[in-house]
Protein backbone atom coordinates (compact mmCIF):
# COMPACT_ATOMS: atom_id res chain seq x y z
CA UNK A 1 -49.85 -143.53 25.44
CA UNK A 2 -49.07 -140.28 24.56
CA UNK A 3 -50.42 -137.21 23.68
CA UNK A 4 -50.35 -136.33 20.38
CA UNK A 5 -50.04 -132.24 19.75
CA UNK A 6 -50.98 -131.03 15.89
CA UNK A 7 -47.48 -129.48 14.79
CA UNK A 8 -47.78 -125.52 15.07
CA UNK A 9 -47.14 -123.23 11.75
CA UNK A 10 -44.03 -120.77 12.35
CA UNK A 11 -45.68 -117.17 12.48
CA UNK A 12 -44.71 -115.52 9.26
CA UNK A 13 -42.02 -112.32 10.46
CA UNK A 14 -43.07 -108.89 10.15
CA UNK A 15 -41.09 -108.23 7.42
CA UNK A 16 -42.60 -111.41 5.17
CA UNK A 17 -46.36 -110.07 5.45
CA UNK A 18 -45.11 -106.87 4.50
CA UNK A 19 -43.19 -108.29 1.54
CA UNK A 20 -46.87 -110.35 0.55
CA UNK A 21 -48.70 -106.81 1.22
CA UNK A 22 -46.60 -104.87 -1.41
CA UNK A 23 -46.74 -107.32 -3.72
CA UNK A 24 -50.45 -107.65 -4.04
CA UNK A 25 -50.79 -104.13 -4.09
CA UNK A 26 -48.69 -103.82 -7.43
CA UNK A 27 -49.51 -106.52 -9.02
CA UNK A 28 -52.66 -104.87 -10.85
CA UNK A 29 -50.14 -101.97 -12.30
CA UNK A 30 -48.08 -104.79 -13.80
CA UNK A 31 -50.98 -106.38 -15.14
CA UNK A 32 -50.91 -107.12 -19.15
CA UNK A 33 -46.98 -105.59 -19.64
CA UNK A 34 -44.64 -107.48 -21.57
CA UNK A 35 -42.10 -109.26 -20.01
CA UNK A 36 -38.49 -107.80 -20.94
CA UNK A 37 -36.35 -108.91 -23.73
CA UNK A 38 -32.84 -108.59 -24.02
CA UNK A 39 -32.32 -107.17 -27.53
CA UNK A 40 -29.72 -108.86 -30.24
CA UNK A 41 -27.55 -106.60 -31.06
CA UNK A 42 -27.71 -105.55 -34.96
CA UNK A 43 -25.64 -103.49 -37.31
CA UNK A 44 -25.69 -99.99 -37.13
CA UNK A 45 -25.77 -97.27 -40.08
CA UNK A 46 -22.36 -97.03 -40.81
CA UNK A 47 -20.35 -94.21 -42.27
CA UNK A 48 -20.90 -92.38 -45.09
CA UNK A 49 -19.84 -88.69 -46.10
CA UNK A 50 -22.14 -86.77 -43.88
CA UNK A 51 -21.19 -89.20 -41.00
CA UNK A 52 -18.63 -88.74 -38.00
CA UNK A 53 -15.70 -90.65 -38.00
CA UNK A 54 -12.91 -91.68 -35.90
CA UNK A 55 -9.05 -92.10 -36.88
CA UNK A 56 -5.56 -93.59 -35.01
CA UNK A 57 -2.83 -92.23 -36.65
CA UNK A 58 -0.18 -95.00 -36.32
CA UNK A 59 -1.18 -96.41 -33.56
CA UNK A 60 1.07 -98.24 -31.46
CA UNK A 61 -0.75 -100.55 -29.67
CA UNK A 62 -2.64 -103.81 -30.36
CA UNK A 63 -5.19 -103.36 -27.52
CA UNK A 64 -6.08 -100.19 -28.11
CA UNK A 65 -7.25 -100.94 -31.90
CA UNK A 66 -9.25 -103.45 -30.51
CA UNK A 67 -10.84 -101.20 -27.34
CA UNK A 68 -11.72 -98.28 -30.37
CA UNK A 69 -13.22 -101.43 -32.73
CA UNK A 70 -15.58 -101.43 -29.98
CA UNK A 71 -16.21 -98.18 -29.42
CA UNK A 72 -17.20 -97.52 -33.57
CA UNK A 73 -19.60 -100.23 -32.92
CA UNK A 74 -21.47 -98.88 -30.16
CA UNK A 75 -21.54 -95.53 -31.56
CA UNK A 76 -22.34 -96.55 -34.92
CA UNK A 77 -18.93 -94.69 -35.92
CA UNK A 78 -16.52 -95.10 -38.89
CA UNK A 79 -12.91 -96.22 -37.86
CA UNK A 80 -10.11 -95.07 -39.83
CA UNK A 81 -6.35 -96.57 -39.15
CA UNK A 82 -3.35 -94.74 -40.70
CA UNK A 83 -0.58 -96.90 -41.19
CA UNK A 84 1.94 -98.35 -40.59
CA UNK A 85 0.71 -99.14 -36.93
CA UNK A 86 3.53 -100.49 -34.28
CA UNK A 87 2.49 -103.58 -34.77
CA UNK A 88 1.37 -106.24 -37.83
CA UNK A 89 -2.06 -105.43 -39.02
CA UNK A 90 -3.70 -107.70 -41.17
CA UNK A 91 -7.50 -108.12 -42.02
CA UNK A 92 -7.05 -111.24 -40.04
CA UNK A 93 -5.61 -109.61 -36.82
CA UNK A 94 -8.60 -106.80 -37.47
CA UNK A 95 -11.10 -109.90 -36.87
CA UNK A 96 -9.57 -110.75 -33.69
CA UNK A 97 -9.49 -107.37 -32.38
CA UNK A 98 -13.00 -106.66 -33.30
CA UNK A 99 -14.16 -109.99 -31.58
CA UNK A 100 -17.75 -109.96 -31.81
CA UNK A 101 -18.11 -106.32 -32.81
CA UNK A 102 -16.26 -106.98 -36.55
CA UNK A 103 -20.09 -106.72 -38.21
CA UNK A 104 -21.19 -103.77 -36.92
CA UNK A 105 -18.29 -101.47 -37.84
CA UNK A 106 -16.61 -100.49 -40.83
CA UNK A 107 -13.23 -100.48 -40.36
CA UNK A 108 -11.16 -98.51 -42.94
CA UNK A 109 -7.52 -99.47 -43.91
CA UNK A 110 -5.08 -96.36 -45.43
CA UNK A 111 -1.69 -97.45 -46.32
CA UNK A 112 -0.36 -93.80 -45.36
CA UNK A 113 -1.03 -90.15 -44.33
CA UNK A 114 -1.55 -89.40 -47.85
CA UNK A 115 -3.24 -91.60 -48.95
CA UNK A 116 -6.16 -91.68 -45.98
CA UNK A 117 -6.10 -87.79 -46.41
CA UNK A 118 -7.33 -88.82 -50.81
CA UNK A 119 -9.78 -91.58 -49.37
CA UNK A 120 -11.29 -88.85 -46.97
CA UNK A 121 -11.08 -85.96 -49.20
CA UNK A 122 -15.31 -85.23 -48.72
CA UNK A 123 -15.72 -86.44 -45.48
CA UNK A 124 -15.87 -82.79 -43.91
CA UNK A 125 -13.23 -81.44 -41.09
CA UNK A 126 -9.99 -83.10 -39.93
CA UNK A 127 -10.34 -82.84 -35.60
CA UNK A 128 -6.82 -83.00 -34.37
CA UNK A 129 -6.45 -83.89 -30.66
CA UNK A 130 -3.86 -82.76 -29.01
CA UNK A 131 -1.82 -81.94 -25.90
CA UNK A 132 -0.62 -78.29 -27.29
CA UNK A 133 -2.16 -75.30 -28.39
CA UNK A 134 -5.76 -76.22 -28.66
CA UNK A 135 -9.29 -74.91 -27.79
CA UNK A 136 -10.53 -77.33 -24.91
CA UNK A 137 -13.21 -80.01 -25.89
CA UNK A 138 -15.93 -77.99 -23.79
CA UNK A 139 -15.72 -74.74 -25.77
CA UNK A 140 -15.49 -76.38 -29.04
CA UNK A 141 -17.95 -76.56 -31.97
CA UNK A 142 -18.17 -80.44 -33.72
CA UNK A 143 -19.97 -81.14 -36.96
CA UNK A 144 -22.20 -83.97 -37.88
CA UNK A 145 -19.21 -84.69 -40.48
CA UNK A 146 -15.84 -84.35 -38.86
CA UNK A 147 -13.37 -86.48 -38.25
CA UNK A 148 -11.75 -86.60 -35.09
CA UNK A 149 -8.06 -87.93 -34.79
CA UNK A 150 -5.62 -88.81 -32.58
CA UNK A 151 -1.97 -89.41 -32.61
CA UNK A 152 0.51 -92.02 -31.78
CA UNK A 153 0.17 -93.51 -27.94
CA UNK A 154 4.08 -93.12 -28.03
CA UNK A 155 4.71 -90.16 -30.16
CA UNK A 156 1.23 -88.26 -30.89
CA UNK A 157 1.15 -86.25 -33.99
CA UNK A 158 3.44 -84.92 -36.04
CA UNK A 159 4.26 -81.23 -37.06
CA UNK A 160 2.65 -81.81 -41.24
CA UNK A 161 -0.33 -83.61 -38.90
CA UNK A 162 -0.78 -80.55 -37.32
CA UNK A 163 -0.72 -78.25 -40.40
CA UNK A 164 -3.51 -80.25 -42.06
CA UNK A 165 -6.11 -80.32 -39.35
CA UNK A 166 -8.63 -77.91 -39.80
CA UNK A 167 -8.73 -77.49 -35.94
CA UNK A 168 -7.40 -78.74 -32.83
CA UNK A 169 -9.15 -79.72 -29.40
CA UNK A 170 -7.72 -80.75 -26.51
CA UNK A 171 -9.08 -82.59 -22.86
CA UNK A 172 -8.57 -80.58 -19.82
CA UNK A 173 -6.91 -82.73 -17.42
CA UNK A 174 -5.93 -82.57 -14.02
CA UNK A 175 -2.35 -80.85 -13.23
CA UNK A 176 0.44 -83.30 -12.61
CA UNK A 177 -1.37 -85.84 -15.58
CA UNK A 178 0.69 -86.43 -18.22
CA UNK A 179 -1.95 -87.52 -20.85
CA UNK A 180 -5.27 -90.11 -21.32
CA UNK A 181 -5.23 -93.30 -22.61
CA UNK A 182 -5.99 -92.75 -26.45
CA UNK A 183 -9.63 -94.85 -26.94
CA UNK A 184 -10.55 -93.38 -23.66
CA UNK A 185 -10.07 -90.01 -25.11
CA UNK A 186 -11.53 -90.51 -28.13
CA UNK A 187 -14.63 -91.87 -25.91
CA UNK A 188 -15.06 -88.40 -24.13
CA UNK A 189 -14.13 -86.61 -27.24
CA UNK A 190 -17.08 -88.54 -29.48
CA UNK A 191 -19.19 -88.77 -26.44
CA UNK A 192 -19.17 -85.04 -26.70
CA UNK A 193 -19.20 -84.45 -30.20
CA UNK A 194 -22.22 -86.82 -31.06
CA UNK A 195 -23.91 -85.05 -28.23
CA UNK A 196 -24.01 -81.68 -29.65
CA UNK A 197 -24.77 -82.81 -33.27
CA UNK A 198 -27.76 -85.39 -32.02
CA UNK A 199 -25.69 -88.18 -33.43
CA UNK A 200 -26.21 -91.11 -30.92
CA UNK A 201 -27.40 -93.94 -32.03
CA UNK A 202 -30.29 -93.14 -30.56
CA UNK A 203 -33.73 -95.50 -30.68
CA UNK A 204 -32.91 -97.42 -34.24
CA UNK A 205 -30.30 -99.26 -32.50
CA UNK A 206 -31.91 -100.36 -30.12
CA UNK A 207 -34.76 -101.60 -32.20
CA UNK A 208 -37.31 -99.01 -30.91
């Protein structure tokens, strides 16, 4: 007959105990919090008069309209598109672009130059970015109420574009560069703007 030998627990490694040993030691300071919760996302205070905005002049590119849909609706930002774009633009085709983001932007059609400079008539300064003759974003003063605009991807702005801004900004960029993609210029350029005139989005979009 033979022996019979009670089965031995494996030894816990050094590392495990220590694990167990950190973990009893915090859980008292986590005691009673909440657990998190991702937030749903919900519309922001759109544009009005006193609020910044963002415009394409003519923009060329499908992709791009959608990448700056997004970007209004995380910054709680007004988008303006000056026609006629490069490509068909429809209220349809503005739905697809905007995917899920179409409810928490305002997305403002103008037929032409014109007429987007009558439908903006009170909505403070007209920010021109450009590649020429401009004071760089860094040294530059923004408003709570300008607009900032930027040109064609293929083309940029043309000469009467230029003679109606009220001021033009450019992006420092590294020699040899020819130029930034557009939305991620208009991200540094509103990312810096919004910064000096307190204008993120701040707690009330995330539901604080």
């Amino acid at each position: 007959m033979s022996a019979h030998f009670p089965k031995k627990e494996r030894e816990p490694a050094p590392e495990e105990v220590a694990g167990e040993t950190l973990v009893r030691r915090l859980r008292p300071a986590f005691a009673g919090l909440s657990p998190i919760r991702a937030l749903a996302p919900r519309p922001l205070p759109m544009a009005d008069g006193l609020r910044m905005r963002l415009a394409l002049f003519q923009p060329d590119i499908p992709q791009n309209l959608g990448a700056a849909i997004r970007l209004g609706a995380c910054l709680g930002v007004c988008l303006d598109v000056i026609e006629p774009c490069g490509f068909p633009l429809s209220e349809a085709a503005i739905r697809r672009a905007a995917l899920d983001y179409g409810a928490l932007v305002k997305v403002e059609r103008h037929a032409s130059w014109d007429i987007f400079r009558a439908n903006t008539k009170g909505c403070g300064r007209l920010v021109l970015f450009t590649t020429t003759a401009a004071t760089p974003l860094h040294d530059f003063a923004f408003q709570p109420d300008d607009t900032l605009l930027f040109g064609r991807e293929s083309a940029g702005a043309p000469p009467f574009v230029h003679e109606a801004a009220d001021a033009r900004v450019i992006i420092p960029i590294a020699a040899g560069a020819r130029s930034l993609n557009v939305v991620t210029a208009a991200s540094l350029a509103l990312g810096e703007a919004l910064r000096q005139t307190n204008g993120f989005p701040g707690n009330a979009a995330l539901g604080l």
